[in-house]
N, C-alpha and C. Protein backbone atom coordinates (compact mmCIF):
# COMPACT_ATOMS: atom_id res chain seq x y z
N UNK A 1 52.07 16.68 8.97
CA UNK A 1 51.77 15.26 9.06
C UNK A 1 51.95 14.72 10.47
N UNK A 2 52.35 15.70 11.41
CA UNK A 2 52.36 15.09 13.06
C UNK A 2 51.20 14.66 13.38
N UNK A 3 50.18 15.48 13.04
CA UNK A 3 49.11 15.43 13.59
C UNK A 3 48.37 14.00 13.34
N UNK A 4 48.52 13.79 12.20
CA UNK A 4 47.45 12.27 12.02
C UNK A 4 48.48 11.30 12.07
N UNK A 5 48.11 10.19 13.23
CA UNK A 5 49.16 8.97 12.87
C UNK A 5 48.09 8.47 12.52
N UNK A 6 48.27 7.23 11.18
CA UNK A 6 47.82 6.17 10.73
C UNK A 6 48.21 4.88 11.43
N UNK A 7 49.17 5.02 12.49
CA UNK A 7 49.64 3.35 13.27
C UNK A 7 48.78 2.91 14.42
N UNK A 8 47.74 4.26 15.01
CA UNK A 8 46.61 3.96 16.42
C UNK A 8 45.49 3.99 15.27
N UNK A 9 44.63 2.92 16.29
CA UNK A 9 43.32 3.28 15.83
C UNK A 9 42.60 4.21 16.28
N UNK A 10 41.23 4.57 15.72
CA UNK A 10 40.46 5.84 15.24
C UNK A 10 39.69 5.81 16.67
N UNK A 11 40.13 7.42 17.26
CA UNK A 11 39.52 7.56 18.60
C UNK A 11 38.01 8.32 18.27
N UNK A 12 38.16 8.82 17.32
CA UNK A 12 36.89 9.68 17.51
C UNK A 12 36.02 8.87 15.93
N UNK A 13 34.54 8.12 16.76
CA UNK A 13 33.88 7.53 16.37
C UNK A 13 32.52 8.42 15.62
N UNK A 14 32.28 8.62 14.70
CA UNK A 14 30.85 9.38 14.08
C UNK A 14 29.60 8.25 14.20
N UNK A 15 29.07 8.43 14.72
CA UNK A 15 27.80 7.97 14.79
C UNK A 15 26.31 8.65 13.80
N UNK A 16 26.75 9.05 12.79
CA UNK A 16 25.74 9.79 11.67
C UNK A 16 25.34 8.99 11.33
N UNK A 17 26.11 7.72 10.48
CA UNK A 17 25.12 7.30 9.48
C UNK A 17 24.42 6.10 10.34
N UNK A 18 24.78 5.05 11.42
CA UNK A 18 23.80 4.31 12.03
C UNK A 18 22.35 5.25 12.68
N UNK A 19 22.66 6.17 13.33
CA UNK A 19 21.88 6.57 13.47
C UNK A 19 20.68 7.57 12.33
N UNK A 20 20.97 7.41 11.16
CA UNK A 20 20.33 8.04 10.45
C UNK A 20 19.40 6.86 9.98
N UNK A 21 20.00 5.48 9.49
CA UNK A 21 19.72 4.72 8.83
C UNK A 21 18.55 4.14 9.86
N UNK A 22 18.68 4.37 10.94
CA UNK A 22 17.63 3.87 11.61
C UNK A 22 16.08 4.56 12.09
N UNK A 23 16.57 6.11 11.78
CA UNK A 23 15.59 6.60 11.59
C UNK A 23 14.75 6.97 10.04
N UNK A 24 15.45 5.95 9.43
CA UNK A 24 14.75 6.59 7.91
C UNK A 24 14.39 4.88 8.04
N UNK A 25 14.45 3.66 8.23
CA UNK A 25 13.97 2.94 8.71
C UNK A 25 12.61 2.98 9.45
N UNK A 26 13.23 3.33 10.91
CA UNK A 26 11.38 3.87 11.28
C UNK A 26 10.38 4.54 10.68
N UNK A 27 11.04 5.57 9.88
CA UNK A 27 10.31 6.24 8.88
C UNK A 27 9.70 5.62 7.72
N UNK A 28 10.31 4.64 7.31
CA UNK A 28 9.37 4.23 6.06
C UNK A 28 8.47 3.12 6.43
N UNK A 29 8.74 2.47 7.80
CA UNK A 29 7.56 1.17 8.45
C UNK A 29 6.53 2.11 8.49
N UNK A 30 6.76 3.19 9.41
CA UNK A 30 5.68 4.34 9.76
C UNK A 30 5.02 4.42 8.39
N UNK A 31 5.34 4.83 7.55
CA UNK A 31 4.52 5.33 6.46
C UNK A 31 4.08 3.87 5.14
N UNK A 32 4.67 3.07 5.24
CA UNK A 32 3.88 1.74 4.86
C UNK A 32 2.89 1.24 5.75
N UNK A 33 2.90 1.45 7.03
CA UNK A 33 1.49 0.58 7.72
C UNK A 33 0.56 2.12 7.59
N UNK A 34 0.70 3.32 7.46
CA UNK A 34 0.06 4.11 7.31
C UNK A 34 -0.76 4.33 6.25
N UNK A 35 -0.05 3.99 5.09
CA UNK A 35 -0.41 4.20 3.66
C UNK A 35 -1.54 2.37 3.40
N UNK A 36 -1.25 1.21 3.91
CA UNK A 36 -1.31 0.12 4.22
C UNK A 36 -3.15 0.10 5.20
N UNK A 37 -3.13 1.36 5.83
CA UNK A 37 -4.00 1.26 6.50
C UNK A 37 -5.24 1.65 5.90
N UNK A 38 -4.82 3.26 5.36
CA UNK A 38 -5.30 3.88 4.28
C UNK A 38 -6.05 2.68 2.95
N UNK A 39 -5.26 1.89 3.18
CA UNK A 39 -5.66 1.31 1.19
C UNK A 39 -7.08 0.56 1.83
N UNK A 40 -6.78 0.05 3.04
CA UNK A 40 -7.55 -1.41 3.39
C UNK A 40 -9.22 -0.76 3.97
N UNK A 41 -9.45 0.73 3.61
CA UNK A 41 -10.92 1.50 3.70
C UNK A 41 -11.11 1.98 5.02
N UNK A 42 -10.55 1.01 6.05
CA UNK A 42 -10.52 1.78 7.20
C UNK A 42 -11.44 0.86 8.19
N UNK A 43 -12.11 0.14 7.61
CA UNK A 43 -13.42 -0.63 8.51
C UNK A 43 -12.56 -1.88 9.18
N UNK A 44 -13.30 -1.66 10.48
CA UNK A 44 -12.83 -2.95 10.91
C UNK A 44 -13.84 -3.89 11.56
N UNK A 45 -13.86 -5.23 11.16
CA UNK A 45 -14.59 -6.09 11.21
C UNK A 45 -14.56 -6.86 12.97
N UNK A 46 -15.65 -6.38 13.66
CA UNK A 46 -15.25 -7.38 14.91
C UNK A 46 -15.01 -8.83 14.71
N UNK A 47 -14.13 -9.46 16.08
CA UNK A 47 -14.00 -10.89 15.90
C UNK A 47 -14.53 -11.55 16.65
N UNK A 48 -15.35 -12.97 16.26
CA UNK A 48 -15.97 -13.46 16.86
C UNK A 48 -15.39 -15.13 17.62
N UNK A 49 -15.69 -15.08 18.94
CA UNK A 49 -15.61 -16.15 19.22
C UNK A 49 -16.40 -17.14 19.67
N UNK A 50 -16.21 -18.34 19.27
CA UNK A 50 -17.26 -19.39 19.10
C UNK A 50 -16.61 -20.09 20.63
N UNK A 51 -17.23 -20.16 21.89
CA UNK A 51 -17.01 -20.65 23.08
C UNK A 51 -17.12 -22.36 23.35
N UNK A 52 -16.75 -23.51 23.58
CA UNK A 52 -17.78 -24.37 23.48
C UNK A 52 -18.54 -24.77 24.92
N UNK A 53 -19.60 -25.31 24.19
CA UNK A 53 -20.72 -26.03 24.71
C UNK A 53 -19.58 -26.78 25.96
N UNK A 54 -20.95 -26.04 26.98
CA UNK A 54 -20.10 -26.81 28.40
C UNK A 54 -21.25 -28.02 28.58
N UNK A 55 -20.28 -28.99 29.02
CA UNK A 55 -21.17 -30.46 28.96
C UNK A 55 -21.14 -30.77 30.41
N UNK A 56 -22.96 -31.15 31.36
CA UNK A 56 -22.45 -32.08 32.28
C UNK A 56 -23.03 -33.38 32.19
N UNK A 57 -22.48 -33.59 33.12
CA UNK A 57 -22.76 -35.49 33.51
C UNK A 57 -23.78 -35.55 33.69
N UNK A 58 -24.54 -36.85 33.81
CA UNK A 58 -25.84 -36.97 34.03
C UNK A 58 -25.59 -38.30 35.32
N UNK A 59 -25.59 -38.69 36.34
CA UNK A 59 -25.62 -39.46 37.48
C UNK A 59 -26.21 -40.50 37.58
């Protein structure tokens, strides 16, 4: 029981599960806009813009 004091705090930090959780995170955005992309047929519709009418003066 020398070995572990419970009165310091914890020097050695695991970094597993933040870093896991963030890649199974990226992982499932990745595969919802993928699957998301998939559903929507694939076509994409250009967009149009309507400019306006340039007006001049008349003198």
């Amino acid at each position: 029981m020398t070995r572990w004091n419970y009165q310091e705090p914890e020097h050695h930090v695991s970094t597993g599960l933040p870093v896991s959780i963030l890649l199974l995170s990226v992982l499932g955005m990745s595969a919802y806009l993928l699957v998301g992309n998939s559903l929507t047929g694939g076509e994409h519709v250009g967009s149009k813009v309507y400019l306006p009418v340039a007006q001049t003066q008349d003198r």
